[in-house]
N, C-alpha and C. Protein backbone atom coordinates (compact mmCIF):
# COMPACT_ATOMS: atom_id res chain seq x y z
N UNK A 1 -16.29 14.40 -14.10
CA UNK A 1 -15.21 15.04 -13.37
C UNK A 1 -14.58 14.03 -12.41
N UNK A 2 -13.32 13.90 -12.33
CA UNK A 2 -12.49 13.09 -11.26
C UNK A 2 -12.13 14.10 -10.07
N UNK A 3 -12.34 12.99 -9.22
CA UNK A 3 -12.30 13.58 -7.65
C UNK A 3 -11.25 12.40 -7.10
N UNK A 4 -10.24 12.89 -6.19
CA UNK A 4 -9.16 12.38 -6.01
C UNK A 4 -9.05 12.77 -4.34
N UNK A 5 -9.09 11.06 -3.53
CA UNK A 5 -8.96 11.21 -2.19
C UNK A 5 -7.73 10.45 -1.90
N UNK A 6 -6.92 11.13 -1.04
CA UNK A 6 -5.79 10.56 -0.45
C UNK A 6 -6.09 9.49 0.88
N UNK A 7 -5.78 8.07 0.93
CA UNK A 7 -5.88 7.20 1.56
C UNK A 7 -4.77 6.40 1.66
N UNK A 8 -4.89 5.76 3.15
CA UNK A 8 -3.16 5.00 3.18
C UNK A 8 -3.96 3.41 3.11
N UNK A 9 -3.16 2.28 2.60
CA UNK A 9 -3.52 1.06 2.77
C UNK A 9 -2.37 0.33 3.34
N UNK A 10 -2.92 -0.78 4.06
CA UNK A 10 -1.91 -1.63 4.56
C UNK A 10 -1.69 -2.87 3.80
N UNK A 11 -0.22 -2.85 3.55
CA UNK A 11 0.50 -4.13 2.63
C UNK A 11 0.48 -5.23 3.74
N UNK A 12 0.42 -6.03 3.66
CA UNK A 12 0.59 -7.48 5.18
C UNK A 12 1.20 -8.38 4.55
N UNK A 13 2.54 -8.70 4.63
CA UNK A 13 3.48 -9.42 4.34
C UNK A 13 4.38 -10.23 4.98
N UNK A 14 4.11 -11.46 5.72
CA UNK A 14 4.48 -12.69 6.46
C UNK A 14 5.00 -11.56 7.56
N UNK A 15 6.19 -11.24 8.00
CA UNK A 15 5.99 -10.57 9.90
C UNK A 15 6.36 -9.17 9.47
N UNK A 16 5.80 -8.38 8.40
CA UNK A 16 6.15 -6.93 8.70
C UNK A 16 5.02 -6.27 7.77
N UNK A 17 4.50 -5.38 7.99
CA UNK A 17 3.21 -4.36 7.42
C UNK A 17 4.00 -3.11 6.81
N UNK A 18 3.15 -2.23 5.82
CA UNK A 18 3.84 -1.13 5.28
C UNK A 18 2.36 -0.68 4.95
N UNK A 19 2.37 0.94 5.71
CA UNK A 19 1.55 1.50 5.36
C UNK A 19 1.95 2.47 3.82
N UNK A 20 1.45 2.18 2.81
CA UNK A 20 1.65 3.11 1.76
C UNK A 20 0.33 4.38 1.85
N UNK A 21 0.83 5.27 1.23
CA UNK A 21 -0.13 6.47 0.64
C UNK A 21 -0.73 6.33 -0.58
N UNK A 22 -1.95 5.98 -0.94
CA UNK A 22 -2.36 6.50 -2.35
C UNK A 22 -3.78 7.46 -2.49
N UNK A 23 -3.86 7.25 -3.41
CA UNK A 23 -4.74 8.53 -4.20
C UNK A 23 -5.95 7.54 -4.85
N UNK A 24 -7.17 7.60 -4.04
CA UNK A 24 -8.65 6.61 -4.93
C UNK A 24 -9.03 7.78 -5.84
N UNK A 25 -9.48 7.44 -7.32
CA UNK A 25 -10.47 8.36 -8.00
C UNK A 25 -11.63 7.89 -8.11
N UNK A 26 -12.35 8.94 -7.48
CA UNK A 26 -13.89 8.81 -8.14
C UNK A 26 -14.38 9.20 -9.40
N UNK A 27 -15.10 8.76 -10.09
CA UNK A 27 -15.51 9.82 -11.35
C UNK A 27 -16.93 8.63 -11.85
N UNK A 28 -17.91 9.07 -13.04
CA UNK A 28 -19.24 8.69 -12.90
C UNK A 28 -18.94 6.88 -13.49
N UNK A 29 -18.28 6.49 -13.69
CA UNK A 29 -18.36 5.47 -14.28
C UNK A 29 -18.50 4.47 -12.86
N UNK A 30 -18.63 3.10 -13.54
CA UNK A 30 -19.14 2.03 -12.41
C UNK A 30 -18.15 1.33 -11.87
N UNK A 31 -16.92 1.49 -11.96
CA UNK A 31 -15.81 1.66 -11.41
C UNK A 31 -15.24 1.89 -10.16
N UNK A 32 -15.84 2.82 -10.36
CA UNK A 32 -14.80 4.05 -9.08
C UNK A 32 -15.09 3.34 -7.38
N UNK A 33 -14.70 3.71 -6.67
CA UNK A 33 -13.25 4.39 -7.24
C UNK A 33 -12.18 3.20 -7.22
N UNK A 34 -11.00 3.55 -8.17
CA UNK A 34 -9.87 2.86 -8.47
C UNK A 34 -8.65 3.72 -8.24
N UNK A 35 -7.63 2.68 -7.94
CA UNK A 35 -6.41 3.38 -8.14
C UNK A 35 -5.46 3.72 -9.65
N UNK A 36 -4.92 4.62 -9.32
CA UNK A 36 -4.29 4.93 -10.52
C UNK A 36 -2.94 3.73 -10.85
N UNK A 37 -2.59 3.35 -12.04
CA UNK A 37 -1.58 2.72 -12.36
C UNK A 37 -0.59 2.78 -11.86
N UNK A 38 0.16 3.97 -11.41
CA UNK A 38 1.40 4.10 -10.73
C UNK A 38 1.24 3.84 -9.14
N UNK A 39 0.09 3.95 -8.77
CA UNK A 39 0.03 3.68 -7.07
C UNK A 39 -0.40 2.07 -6.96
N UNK A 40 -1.05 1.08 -7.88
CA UNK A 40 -1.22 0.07 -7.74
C UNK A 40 0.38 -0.59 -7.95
N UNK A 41 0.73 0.00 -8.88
CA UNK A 41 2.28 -0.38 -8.88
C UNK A 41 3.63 -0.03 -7.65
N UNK A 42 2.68 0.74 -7.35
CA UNK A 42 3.75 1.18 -5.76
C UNK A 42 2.97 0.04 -4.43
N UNK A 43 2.21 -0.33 -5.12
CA UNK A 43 1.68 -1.53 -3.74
C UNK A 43 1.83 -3.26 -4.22
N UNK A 44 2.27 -3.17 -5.30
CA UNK A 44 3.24 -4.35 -6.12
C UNK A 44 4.54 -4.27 -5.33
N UNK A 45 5.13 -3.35 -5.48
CA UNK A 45 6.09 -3.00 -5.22
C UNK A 45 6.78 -3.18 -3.80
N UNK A 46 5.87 -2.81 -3.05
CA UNK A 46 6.12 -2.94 -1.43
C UNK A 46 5.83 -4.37 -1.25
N UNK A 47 4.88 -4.71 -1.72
CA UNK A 47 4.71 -6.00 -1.19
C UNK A 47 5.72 -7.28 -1.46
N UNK A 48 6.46 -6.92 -2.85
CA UNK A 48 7.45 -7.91 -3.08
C UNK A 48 9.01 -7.71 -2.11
N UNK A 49 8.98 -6.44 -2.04
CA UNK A 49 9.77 -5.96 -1.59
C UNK A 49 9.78 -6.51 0.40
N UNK A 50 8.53 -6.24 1.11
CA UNK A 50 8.31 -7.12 1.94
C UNK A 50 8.49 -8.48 2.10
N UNK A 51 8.30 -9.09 0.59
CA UNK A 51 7.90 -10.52 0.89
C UNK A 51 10.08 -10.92 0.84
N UNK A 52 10.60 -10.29 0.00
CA UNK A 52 12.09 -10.11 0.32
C UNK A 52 12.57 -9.79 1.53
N UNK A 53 11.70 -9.82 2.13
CA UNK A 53 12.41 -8.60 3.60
C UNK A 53 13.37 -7.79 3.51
N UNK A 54 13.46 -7.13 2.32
CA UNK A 54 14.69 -5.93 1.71
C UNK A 54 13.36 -4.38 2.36
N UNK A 55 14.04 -4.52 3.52
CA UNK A 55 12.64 -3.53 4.25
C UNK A 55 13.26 -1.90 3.73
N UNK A 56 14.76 -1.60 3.61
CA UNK A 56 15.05 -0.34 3.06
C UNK A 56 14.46 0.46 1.46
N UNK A 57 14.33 -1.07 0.90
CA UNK A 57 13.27 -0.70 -0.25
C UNK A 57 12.11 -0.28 -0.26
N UNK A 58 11.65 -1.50 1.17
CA UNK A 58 10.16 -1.54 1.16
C UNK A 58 9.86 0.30 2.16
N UNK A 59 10.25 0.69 3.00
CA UNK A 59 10.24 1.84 3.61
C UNK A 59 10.67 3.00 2.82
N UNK A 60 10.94 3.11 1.36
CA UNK A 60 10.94 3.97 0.25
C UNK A 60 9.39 3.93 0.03
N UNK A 61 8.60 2.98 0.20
CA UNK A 61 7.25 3.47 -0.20
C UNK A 61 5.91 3.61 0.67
N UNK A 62 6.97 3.65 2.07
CA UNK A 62 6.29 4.08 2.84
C UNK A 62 6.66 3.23 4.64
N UNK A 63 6.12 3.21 5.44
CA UNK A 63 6.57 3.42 6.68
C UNK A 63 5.84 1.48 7.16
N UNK A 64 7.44 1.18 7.75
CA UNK A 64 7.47 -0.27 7.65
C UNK A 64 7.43 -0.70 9.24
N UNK A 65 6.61 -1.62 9.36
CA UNK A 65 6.32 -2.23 10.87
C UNK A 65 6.55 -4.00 10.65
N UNK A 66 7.27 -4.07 11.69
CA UNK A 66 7.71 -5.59 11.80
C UNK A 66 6.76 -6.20 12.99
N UNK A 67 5.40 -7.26 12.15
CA UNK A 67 4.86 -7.25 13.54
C UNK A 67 5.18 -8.70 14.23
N UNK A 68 4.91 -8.29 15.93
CA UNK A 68 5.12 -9.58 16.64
C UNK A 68 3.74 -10.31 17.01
N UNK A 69 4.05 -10.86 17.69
CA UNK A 69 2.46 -11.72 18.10
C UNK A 69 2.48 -11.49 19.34
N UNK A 70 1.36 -11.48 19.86
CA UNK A 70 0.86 -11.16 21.74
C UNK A 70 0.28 -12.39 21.98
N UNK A 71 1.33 -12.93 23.04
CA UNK A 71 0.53 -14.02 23.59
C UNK A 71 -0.31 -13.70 24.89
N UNK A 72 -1.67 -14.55 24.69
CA UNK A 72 -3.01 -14.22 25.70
C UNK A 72 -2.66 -14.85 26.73
């Protein structure tokens, strides 16, 4: 039986992050859990899309942060 947990991961792409949403399955094989084809492809996706800094693309697959640096 597949069991399906919703988890967000972070893309990190030279100065801006994108949290995407996906879906891990568990099920008995030695595998698990993995992502499904279409969500590994939605984190292809952002990340090229980041590495473009075309961030209106990249914020179609989820919620885009431009980060700065803190100086100590």
């Amino acid at each position: 039986m597949n069991k399906k947990r919703r988890r967000t991961r972070l893309v990190h792409q030279g100065k801006y992050a994108a949290e995407v949403d996906i879906e891990l399955i568990d099920d008995e094989t030695g595998w698990a859990p993995y992502l499904s084809l279409a969500d590994a492809q939605r984190l292809n996706d952002v990340r090229d899309a980041l590495r473009q800094e075309n961030i209106s693309r990249a914020s179609q697959f989820g919620r885009v942060y431009r980060l700065t640096p803190v100086n100590a």
